[in-house]
N, C-alpha and C. Protein backbone atom coordinates (compact mmCIF):
# COMPACT_ATOMS: atom_id res chain seq x y z
N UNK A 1 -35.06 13.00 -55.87
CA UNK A 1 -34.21 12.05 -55.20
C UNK A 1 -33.08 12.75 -54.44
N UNK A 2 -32.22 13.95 -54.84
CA UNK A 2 -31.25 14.71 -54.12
C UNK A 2 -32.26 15.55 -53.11
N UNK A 3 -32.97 15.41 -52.53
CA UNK A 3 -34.08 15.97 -51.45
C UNK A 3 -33.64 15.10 -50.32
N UNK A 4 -33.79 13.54 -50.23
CA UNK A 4 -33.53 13.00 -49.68
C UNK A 4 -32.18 12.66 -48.79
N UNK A 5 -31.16 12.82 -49.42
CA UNK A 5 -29.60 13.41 -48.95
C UNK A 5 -29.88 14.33 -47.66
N UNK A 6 -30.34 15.29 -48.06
CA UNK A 6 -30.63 16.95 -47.29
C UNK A 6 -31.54 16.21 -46.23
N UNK A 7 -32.99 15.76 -46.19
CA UNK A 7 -33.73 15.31 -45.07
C UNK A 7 -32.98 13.96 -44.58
N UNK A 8 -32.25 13.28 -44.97
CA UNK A 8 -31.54 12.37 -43.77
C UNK A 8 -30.59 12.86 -42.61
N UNK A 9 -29.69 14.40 -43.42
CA UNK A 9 -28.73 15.13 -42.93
C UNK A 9 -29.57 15.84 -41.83
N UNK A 10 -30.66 16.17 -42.32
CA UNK A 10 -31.02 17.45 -41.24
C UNK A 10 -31.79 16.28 -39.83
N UNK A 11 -32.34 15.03 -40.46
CA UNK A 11 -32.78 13.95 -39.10
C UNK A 11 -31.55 13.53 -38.02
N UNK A 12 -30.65 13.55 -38.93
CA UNK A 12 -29.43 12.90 -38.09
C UNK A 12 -28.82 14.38 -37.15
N UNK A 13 -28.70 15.59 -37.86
CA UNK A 13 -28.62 16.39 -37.27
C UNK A 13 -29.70 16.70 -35.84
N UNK A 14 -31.03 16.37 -36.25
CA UNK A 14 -32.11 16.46 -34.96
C UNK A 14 -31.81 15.53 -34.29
N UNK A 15 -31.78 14.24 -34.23
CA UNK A 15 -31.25 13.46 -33.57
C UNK A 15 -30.41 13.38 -32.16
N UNK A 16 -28.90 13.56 -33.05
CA UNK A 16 -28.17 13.87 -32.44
C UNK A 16 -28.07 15.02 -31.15
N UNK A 17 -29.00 16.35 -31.70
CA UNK A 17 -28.88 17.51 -31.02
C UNK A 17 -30.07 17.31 -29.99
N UNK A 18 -30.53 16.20 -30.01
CA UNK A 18 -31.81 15.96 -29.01
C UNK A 18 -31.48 15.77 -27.78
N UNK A 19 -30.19 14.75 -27.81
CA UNK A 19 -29.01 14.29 -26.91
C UNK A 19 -28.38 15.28 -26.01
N UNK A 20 -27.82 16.27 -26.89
CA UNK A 20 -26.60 17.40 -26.25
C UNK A 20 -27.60 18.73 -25.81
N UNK A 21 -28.98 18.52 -26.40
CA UNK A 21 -29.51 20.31 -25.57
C UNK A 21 -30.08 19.76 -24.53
N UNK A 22 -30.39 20.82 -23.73
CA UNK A 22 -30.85 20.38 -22.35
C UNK A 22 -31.63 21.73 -21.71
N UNK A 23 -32.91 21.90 -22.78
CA UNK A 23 -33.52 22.97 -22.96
C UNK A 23 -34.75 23.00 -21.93
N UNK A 24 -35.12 23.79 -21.25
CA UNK A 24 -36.14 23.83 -19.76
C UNK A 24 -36.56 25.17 -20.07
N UNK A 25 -37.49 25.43 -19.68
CA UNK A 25 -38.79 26.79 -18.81
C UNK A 25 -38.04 26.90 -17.61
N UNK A 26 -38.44 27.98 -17.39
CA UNK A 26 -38.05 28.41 -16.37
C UNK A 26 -38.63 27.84 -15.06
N UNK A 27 -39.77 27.35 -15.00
CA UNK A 27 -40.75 26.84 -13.93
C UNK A 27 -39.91 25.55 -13.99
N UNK A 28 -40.02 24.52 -15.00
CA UNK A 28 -39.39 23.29 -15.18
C UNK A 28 -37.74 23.55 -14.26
N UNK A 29 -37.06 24.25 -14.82
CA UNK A 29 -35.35 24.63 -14.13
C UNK A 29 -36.00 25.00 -12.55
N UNK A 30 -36.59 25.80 -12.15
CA UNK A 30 -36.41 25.54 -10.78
C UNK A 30 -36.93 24.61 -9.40
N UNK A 31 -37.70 23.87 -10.69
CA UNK A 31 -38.07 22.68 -10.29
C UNK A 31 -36.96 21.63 -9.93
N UNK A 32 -36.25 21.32 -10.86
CA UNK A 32 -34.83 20.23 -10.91
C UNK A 32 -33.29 21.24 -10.23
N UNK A 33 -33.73 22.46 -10.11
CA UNK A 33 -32.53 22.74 -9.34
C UNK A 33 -33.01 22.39 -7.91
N UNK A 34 -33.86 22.65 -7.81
CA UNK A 34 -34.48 22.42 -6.22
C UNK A 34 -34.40 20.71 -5.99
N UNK A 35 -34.64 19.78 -6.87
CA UNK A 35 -34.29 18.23 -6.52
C UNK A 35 -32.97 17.77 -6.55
N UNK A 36 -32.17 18.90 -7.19
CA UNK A 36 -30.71 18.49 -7.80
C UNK A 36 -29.90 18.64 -6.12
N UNK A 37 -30.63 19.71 -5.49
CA UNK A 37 -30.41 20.28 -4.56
C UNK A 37 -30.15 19.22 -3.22
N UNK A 38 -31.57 18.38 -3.79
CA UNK A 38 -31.96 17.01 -2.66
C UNK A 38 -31.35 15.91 -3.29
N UNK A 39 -30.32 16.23 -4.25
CA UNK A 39 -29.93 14.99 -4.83
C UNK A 39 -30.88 13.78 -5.67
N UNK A 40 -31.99 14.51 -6.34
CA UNK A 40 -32.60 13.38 -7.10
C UNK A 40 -32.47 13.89 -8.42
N UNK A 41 -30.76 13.35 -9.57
CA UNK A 41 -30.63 13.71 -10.31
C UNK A 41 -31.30 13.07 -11.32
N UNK A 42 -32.16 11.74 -11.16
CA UNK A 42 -32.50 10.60 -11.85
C UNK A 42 -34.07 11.92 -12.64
N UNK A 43 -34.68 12.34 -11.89
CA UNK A 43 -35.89 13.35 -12.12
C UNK A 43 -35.93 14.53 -13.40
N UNK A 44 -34.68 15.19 -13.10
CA UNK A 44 -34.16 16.13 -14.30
C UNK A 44 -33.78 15.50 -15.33
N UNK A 45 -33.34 14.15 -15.45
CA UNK A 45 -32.74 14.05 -16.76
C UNK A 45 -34.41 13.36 -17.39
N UNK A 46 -35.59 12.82 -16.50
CA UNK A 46 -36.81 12.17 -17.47
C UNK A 46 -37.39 13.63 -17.75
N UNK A 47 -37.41 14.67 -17.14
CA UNK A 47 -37.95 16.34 -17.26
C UNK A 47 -37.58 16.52 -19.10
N UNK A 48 -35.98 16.44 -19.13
CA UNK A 48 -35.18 16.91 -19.95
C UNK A 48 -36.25 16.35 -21.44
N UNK A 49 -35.83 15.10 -21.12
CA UNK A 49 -36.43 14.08 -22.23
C UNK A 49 -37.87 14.29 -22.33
N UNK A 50 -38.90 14.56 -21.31
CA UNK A 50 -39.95 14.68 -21.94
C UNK A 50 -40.24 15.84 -22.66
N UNK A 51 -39.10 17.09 -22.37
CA UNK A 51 -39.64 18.48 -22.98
C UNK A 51 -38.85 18.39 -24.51
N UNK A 52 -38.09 17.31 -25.15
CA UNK A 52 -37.32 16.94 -26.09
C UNK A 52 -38.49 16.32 -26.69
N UNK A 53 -39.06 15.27 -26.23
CA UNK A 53 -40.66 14.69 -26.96
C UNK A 53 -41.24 15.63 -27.11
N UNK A 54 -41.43 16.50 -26.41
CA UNK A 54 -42.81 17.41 -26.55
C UNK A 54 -42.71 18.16 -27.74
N UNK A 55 -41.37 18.81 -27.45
CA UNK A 55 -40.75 19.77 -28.76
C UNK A 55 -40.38 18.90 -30.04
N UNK A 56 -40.19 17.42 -30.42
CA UNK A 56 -39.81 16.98 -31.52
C UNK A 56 -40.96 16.73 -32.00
N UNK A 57 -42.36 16.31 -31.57
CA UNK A 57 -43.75 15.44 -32.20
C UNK A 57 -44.35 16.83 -32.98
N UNK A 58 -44.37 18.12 -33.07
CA UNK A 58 -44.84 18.82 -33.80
C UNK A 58 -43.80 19.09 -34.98
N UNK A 59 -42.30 19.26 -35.00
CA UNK A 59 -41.88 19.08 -36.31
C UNK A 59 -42.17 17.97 -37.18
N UNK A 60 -42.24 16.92 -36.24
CA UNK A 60 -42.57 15.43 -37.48
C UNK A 60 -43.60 15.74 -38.08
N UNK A 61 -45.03 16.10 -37.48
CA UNK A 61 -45.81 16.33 -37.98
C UNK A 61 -45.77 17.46 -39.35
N UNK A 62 -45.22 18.28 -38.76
CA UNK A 62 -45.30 19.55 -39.67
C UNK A 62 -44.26 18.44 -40.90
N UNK A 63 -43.46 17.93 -40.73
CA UNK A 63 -42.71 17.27 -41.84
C UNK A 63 -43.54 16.15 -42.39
N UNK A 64 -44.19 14.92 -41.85
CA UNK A 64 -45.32 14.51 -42.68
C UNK A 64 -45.51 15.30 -43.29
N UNK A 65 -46.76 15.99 -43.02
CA UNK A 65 -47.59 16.91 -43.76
C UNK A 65 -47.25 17.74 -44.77
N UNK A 66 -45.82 18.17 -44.59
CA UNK A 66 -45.11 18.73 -46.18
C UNK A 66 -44.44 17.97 -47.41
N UNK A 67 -44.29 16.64 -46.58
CA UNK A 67 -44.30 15.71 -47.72
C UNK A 67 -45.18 15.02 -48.12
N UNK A 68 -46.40 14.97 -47.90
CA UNK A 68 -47.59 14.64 -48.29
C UNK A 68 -48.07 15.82 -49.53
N UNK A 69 -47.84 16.86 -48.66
CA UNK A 69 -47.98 17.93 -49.94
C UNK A 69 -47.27 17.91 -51.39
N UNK A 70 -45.82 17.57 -50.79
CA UNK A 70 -45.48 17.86 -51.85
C UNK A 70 -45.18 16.56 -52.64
N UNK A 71 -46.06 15.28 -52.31
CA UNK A 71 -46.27 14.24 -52.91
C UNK A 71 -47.53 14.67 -54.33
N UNK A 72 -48.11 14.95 -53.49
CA UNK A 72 -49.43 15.80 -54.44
C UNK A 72 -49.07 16.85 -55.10
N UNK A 73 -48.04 17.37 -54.62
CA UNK A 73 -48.11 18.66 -55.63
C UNK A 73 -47.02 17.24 -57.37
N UNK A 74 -46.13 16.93 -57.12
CA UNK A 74 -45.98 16.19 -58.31
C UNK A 74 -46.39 15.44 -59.16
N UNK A 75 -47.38 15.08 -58.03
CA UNK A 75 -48.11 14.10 -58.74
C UNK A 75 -49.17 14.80 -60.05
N UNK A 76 -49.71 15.96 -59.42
CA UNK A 76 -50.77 16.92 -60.17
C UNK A 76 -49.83 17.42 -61.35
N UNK A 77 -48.52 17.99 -60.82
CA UNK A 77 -47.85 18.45 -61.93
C UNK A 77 -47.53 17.67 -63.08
N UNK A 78 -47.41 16.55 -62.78
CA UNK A 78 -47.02 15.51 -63.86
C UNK A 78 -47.84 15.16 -64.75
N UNK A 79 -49.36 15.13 -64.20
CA UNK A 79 -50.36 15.12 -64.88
C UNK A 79 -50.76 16.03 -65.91
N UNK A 80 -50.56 17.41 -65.61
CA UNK A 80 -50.57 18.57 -66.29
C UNK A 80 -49.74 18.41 -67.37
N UNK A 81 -48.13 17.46 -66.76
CA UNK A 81 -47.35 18.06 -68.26
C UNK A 81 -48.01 16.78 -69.53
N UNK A 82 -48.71 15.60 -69.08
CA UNK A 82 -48.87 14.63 -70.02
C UNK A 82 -50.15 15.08 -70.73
């Protein structure tokens, strides 16, 4: 149950920091400097956000999947101790 504390802290922490980075490739950046250039700032900020999706859907996963594990791993253990 004190697991849960720690994974709300570290969601709210992802969250939040999803907002304030504004993380690009290099191909992607000279893409939106070159529109920023023509004034289409509306373009870079959906860029921003889709490379924020792209990069958040494999931690969830990887986080499912370790709490699935480690649903099973207690469950087995518990069994063992009865």
């Amino acid at each position: 149950m004190k697991y849960w504390k720690a994974i709300l802290i570290l969601s709210l922490i992802l969250f939040v920091g999803v907002d304030l980075a504004d993380a690009q490739c290099s191909m992607c950046k000279a893409v939106l400097e070159s529109n920023m250039q023509s004034g289409e700032e509306a373009k870079g900020q959906g860029i921003n956000q889709g490379i924020m999706y792209i990069m958040f859907v494999p931690y969830l996963l990887l986080g499912a999947v370790g709490y699935f594990m480690y649903r099973h791993y207690k469950k087995t253990s518990s069994l063992k101790a009865e």
